[in-house]
C-alpha atoms as a PDB file:
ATOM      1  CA  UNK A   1      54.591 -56.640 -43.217  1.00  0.00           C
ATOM      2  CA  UNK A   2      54.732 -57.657 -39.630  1.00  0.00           C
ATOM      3  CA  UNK A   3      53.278 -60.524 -37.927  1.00  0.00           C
ATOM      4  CA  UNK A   4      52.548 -60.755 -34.359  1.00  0.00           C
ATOM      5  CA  UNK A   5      52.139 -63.946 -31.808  1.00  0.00           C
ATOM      6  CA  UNK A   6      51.046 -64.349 -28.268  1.00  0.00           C
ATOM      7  CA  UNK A   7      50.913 -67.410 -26.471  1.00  0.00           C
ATOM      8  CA  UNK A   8      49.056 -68.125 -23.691  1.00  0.00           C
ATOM      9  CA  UNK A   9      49.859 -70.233 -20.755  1.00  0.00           C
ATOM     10  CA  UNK A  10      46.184 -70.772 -18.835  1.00  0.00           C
ATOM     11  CA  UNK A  11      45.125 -72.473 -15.379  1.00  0.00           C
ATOM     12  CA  UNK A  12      41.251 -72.997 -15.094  1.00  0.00           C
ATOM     13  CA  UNK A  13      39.524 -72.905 -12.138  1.00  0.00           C
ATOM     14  CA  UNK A  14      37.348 -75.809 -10.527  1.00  0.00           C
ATOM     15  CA  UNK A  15      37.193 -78.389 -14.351  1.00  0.00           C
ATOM     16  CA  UNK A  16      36.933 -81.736 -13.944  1.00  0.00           C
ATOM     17  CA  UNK A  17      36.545 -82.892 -17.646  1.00  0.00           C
ATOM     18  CA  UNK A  18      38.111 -82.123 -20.902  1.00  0.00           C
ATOM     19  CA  UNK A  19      34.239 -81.591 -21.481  1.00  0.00           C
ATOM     20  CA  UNK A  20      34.431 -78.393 -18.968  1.00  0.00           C
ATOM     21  CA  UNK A  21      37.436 -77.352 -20.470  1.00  0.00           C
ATOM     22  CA  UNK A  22      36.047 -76.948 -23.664  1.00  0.00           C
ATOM     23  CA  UNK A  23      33.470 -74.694 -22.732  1.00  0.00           C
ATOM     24  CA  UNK A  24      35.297 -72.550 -21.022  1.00  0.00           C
ATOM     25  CA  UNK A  25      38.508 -72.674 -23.809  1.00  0.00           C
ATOM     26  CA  UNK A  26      36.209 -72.579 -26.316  1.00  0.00           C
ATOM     27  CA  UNK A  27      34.414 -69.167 -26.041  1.00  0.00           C
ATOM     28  CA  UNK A  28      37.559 -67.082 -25.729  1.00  0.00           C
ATOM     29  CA  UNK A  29      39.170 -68.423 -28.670  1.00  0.00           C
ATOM     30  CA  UNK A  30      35.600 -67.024 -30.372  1.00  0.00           C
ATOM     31  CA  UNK A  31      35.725 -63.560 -28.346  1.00  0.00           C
ATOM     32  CA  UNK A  32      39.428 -62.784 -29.853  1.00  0.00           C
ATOM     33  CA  UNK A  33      38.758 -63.952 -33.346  1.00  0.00           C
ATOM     34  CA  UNK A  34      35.371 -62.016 -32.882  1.00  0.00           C
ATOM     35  CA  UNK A  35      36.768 -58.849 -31.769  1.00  0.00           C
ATOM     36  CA  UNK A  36      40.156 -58.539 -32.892  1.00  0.00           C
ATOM     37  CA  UNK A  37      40.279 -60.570 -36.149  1.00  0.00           C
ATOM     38  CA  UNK A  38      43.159 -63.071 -35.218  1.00  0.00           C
ATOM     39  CA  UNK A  39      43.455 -66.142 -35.872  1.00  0.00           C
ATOM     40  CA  UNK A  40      43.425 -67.949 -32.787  1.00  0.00           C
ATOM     41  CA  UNK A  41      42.754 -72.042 -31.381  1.00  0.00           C
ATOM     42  CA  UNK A  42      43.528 -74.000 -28.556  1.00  0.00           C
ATOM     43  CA  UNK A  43      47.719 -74.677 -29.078  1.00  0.00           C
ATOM     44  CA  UNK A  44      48.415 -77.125 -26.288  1.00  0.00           C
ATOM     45  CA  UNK A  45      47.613 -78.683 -23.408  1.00  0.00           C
ATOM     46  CA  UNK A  46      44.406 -80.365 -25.081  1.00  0.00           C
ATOM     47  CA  UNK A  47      44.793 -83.651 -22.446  1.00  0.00           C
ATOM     48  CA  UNK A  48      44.979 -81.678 -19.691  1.00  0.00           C
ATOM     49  CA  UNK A  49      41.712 -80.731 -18.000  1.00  0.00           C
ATOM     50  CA  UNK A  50      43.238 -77.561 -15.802  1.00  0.00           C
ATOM     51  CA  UNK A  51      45.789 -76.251 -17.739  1.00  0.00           C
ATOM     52  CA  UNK A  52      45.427 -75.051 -21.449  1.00  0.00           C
ATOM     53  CA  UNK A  53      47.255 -72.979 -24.300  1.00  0.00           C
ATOM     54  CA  UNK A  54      45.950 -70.445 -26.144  1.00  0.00           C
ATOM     55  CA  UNK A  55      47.940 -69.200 -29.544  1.00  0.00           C
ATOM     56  CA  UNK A  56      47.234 -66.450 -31.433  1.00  0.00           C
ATOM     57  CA  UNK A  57      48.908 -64.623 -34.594  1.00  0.00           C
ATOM     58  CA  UNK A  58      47.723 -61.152 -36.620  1.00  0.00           C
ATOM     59  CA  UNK A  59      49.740 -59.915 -39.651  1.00  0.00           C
ATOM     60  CA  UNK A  60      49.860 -56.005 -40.099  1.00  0.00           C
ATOM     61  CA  UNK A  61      51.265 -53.668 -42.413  1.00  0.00           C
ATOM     62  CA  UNK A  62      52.085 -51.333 -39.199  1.00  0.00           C
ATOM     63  CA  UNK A  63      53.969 -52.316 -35.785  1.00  0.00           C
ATOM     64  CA  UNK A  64      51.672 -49.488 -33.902  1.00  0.00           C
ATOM     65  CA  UNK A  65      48.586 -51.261 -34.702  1.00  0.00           C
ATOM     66  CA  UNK A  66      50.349 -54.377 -34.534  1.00  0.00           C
ATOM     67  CA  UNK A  67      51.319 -53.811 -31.046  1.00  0.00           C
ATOM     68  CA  UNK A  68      47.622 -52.323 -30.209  1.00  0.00           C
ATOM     69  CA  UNK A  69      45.916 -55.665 -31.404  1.00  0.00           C
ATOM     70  CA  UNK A  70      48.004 -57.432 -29.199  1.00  0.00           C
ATOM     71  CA  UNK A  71      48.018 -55.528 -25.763  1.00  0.00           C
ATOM     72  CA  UNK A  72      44.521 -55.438 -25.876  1.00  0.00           C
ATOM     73  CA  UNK A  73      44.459 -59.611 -26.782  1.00  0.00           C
ATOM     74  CA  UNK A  74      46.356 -60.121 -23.663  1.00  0.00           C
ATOM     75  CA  UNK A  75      43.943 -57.698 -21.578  1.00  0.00           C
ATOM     76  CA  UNK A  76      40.947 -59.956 -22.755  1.00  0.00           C
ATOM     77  CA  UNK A  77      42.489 -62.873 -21.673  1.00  0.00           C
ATOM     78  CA  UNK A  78      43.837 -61.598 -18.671  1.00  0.00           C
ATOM     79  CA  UNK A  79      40.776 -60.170 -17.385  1.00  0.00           C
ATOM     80  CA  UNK A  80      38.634 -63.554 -18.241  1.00  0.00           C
ATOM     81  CA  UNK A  81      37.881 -64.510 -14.156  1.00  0.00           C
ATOM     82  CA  UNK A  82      37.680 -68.628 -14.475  1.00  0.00           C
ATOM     83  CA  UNK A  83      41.140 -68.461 -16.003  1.00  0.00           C
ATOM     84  CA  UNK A  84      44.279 -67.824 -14.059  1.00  0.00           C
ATOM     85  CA  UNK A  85      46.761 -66.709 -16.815  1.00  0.00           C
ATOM     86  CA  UNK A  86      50.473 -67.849 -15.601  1.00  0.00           C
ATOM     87  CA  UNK A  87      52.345 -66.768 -18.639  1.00  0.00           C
ATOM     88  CA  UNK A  88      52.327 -64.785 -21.950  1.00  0.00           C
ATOM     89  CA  UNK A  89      54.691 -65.227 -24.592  1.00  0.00           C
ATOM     90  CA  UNK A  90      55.053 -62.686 -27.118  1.00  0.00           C
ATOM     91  CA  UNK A  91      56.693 -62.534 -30.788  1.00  0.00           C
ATOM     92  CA  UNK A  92      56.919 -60.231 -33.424  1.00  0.00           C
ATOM     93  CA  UNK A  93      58.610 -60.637 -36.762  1.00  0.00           C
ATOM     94  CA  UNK A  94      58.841 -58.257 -39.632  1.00  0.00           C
ATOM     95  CA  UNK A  95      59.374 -59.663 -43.334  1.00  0.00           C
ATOM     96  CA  UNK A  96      63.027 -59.327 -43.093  1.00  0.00           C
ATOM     97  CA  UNK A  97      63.659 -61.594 -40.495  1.00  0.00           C
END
């Protein structure tokens, strides 16, 4: 078994509020859990109204796929327009770590 994580390092575009923030956070988080089947939420950053941090795991019995889900994870996110993405972090660990 191998799980997978990405973190995301995010700057929004023109947010003035938490509020904003939210909505715009908010419906990405749904798109990857939608389409991909992670698990996914908002990881850090919450009091920040520009800047925000997106986490995301997926287990798999196979590193191909495993690999897959992720690559096209960061794609979504990267090609999201009111989001600058600064950074990605990515981790994979098998069950004999």
């Amino acid at each position: 078994m191998y799980v997978g994580t990405l973190s995301f390092d995010l700057l929004l575009g023109d947010v003035h509020s938490l509020k904003e923030k939210r909505s715009l956070v908010r419906p990405i988080v749904a798109e990857l859990q939608r389409k991909y089947a992670v698990s996914a939420a908002e990881t850090g950053n919450q009091n920040l109204h520009r800047r925000a941090e997106i986490g995301l795991a997926v287990v798999s019995g196979d590193t191909g796929h495993l690999t897959d889900v992720l690559d096209r994870c960061e794609r979504l996110v990267a090609g999201r327009p009111e989001v600058d993405l600064l950074s990605v972090r990515r981790r994979l660990h098998s069950d004999e770590d």
